[in-house]
PDB file of N, CA and C in Angstrom:
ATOM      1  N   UNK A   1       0.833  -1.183   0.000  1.00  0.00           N
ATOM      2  CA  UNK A   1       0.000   0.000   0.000  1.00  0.00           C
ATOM      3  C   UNK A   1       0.878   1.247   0.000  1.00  0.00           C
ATOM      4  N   UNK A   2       0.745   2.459  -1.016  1.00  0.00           N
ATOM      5  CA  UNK A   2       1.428   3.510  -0.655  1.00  0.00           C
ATOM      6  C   UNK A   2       0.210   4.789  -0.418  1.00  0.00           C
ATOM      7  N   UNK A   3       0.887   5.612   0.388  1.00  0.00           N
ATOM      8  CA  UNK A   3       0.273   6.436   0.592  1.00  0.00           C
ATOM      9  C   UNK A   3       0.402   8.329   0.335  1.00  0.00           C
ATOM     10  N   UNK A   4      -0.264   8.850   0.369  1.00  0.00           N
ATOM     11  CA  UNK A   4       0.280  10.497  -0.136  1.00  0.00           C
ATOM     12  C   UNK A   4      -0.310  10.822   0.563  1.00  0.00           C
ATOM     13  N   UNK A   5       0.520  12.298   1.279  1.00  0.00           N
ATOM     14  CA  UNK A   5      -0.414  13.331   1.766  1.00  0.00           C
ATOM     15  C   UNK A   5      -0.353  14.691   1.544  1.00  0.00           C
ATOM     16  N   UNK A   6      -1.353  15.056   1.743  1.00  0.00           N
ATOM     17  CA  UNK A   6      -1.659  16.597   0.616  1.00  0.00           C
ATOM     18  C   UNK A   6      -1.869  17.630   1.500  1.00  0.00           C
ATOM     19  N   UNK A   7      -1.051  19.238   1.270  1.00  0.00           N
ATOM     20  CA  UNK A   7      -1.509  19.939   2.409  1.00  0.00           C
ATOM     21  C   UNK A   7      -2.119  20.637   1.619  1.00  0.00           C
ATOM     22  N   UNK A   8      -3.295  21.222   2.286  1.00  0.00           N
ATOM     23  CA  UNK A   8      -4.474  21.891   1.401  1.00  0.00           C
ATOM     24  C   UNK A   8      -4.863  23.249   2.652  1.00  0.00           C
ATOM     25  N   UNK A   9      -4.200  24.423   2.079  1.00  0.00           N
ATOM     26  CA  UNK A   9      -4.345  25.665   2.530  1.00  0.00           C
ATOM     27  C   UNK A   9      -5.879  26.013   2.845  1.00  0.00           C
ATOM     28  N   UNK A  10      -6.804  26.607   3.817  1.00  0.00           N
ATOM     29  CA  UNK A  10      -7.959  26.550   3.710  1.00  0.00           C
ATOM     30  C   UNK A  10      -8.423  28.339   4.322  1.00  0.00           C
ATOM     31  N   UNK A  11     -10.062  28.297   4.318  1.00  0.00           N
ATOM     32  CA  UNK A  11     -10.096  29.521   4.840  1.00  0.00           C
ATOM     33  C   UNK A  11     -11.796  28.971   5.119  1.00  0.00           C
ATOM     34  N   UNK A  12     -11.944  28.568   6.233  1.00  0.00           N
ATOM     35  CA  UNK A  12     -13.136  27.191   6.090  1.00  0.00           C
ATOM     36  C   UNK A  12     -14.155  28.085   6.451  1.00  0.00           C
ATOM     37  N   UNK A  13     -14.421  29.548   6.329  1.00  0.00           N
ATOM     38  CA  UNK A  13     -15.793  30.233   6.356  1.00  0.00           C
ATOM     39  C   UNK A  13     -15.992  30.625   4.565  1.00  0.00           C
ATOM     40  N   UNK A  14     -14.587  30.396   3.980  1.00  0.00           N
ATOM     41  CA  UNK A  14     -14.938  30.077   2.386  1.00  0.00           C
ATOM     42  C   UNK A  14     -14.637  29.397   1.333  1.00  0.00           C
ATOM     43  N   UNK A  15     -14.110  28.103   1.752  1.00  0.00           N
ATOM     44  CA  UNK A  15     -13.549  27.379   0.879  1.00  0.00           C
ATOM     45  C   UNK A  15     -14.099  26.026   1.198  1.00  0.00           C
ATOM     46  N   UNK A  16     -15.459  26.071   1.219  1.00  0.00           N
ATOM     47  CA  UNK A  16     -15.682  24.620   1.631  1.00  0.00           C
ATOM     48  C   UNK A  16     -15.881  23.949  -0.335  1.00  0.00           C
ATOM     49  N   UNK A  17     -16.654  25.152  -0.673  1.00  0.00           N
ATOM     50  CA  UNK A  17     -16.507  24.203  -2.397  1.00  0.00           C
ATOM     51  C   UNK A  17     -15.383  23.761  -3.175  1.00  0.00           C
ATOM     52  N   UNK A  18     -14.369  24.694  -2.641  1.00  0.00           N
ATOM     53  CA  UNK A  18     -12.831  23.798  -3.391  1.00  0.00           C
ATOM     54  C   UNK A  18     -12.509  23.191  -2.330  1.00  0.00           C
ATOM     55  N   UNK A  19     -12.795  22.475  -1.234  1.00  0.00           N
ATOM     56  CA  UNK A  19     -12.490  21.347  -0.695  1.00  0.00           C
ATOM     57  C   UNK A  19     -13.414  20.054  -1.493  1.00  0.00           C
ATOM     58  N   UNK A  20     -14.710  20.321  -1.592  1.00  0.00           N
ATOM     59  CA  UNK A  20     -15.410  19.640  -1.800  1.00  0.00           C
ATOM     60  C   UNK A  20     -14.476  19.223  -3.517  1.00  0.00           C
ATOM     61  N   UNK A  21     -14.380  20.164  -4.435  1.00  0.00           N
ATOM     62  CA  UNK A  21     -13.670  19.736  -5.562  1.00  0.00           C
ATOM     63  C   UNK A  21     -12.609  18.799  -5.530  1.00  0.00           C
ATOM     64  N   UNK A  22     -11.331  19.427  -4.586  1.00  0.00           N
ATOM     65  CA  UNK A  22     -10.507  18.611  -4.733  1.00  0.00           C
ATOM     66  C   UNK A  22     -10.423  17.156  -3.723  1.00  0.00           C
ATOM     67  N   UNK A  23     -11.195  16.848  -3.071  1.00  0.00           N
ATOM     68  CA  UNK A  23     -11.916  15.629  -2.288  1.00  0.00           C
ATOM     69  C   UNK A  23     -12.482  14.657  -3.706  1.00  0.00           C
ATOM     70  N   UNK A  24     -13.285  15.087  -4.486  1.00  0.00           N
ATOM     71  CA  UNK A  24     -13.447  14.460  -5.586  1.00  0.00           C
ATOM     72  C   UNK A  24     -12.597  14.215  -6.339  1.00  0.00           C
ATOM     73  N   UNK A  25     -11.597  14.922  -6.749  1.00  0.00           N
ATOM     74  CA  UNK A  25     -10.927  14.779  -7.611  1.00  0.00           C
ATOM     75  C   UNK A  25      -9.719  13.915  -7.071  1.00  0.00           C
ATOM     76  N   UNK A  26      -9.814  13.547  -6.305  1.00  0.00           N
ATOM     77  CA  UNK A  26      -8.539  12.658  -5.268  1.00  0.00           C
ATOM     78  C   UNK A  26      -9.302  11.040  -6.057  1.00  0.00           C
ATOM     79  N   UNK A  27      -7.872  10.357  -6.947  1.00  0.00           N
ATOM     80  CA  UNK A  27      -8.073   8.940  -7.228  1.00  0.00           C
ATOM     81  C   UNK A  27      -8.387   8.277  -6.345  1.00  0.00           C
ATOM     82  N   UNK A  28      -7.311   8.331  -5.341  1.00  0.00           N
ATOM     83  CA  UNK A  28      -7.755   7.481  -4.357  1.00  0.00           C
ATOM     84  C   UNK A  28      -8.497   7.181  -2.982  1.00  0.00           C
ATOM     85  N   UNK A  29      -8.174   6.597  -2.171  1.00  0.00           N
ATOM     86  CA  UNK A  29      -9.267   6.451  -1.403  1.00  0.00           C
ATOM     87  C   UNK A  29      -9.270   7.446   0.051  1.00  0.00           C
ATOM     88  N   UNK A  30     -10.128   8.658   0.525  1.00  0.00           N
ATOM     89  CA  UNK A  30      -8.851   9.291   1.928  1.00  0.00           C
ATOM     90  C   UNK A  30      -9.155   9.047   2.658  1.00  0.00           C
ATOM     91  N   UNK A  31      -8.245   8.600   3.722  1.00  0.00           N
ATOM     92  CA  UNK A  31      -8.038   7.612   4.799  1.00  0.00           C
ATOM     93  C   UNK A  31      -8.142   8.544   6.114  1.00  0.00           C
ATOM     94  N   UNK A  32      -8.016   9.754   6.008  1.00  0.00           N
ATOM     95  CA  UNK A  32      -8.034  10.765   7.056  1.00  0.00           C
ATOM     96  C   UNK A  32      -8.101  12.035   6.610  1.00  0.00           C
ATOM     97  N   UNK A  33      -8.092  12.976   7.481  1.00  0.00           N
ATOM     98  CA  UNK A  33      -8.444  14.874   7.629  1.00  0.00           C
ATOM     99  C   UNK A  33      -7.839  14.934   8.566  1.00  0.00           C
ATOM    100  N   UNK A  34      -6.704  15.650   8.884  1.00  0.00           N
ATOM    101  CA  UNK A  34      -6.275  16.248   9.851  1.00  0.00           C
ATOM    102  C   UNK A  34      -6.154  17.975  10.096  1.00  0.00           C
ATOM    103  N   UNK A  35      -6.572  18.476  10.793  1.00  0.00           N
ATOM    104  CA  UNK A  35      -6.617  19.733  10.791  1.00  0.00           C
ATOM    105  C   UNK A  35      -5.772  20.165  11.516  1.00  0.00           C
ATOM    106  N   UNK A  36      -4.721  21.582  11.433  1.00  0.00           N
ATOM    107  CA  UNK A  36      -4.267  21.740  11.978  1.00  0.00           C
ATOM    108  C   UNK A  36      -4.656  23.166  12.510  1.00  0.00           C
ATOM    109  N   UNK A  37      -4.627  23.120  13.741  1.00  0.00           N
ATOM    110  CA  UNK A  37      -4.741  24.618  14.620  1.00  0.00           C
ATOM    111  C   UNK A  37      -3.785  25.354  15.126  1.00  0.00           C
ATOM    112  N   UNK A  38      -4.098  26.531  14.399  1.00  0.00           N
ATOM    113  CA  UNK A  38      -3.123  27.712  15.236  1.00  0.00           C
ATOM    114  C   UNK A  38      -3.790  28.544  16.429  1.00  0.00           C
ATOM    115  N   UNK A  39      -2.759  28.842  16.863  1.00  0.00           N
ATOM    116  CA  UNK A  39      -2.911  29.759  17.851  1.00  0.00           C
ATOM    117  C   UNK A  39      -2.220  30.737  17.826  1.00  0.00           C
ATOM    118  N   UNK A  40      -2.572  32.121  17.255  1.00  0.00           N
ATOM    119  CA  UNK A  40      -2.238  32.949  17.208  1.00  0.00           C
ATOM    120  C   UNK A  40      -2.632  34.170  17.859  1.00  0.00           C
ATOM    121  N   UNK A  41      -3.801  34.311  18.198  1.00  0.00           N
ATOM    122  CA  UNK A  41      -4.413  35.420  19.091  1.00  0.00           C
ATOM    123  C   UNK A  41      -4.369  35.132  20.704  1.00  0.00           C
ATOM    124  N   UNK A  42      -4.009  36.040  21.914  1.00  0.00           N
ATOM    125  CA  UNK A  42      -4.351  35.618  23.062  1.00  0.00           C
ATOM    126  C   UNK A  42      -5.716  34.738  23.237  1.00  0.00           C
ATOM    127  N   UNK A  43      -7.303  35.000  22.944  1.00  0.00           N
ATOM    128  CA  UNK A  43      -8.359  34.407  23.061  1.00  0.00           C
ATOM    129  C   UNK A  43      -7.577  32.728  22.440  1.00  0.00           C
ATOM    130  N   UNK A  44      -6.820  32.440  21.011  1.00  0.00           N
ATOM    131  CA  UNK A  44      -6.831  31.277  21.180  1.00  0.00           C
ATOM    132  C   UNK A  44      -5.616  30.451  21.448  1.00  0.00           C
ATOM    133  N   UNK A  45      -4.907  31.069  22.267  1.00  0.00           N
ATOM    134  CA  UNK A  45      -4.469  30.329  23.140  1.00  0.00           C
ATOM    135  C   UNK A  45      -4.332  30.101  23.772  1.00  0.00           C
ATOM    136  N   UNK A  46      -5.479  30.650  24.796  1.00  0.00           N
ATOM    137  CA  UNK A  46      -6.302  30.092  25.631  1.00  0.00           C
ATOM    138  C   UNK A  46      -7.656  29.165  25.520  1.00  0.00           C
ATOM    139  N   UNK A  47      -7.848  28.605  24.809  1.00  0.00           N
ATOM    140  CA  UNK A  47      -9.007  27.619  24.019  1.00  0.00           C
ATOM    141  C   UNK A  47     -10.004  28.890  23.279  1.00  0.00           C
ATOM    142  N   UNK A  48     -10.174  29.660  23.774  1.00  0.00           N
ATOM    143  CA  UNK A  48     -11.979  30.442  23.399  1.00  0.00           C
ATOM    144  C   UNK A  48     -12.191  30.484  21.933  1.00  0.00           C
ATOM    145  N   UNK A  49     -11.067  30.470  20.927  1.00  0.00           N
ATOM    146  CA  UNK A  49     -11.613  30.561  19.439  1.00  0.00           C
ATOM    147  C   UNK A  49     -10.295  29.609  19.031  1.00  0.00           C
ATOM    148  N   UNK A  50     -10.709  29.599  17.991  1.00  0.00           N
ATOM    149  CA  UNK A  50      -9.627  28.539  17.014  1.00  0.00           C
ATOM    150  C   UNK A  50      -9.940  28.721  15.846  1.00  0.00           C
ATOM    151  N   UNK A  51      -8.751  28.831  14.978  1.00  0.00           N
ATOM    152  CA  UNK A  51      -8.730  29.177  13.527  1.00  0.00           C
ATOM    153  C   UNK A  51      -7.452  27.805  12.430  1.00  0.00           C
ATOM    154  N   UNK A  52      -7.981  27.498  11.897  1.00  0.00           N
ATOM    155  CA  UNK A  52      -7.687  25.813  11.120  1.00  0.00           C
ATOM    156  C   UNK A  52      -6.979  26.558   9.806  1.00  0.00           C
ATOM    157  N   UNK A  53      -5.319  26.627   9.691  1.00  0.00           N
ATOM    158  CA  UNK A  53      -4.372  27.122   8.874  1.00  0.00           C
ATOM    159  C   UNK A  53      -5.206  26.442   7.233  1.00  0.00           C
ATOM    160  N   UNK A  54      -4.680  24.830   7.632  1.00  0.00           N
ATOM    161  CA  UNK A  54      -4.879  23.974   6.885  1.00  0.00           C
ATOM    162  C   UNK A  54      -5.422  22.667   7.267  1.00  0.00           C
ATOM    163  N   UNK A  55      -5.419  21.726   6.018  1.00  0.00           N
ATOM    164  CA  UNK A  55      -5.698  20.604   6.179  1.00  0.00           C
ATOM    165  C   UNK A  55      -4.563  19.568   6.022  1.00  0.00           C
ATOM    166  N   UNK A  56      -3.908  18.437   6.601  1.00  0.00           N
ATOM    167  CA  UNK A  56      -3.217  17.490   5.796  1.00  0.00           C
ATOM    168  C   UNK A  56      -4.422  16.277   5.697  1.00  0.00           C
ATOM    169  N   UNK A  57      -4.679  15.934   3.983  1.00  0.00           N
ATOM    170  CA  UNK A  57      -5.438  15.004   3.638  1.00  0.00           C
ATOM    171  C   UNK A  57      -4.673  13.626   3.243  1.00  0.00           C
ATOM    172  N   UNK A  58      -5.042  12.342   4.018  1.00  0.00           N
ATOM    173  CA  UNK A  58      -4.132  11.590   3.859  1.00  0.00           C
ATOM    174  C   UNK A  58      -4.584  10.631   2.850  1.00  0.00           C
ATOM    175  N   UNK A  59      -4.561   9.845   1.584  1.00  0.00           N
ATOM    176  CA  UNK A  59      -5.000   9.525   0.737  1.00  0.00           C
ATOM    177  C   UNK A  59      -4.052   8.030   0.191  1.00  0.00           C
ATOM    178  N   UNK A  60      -5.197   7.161   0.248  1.00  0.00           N
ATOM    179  CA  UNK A  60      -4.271   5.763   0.076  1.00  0.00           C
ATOM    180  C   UNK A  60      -4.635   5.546  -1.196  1.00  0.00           C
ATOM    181  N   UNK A  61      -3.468   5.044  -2.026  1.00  0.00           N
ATOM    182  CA  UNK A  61      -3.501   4.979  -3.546  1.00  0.00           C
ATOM    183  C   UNK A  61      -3.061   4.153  -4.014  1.00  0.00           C
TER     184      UNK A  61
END
């Protein structure tokens, strides 16, 4: 089995339709979503908000 993973830049109050595109357009099968969170403002790093840079999509092919 090999596997790829894809980092996919996001802005998830507007990019849910080019996720949705390139989710389709992935041959193979994806095995996971990992999101990653920053913390960049005092509020989130202290939990109260959170803002998701990107995605790594992990995709078995």
């Amino acid at each position: 089995m090999k596997y790829k993973v894809h980092r996919f830049e996001i802005n998830m109050t507007q990019d849910q339709g080019r996720l949705e595109h390139f989710l389709n357009s992935l041959k193979g099968e994806v095995i996971s979503i990992v999101p990653n969170i920053a913390k960049t403002t005092i509020f989130q790093i202290y939990g109260v908000t959170r803002k998701i840079d990107f995605l790594l999509i992990i995709e078995k092919i």
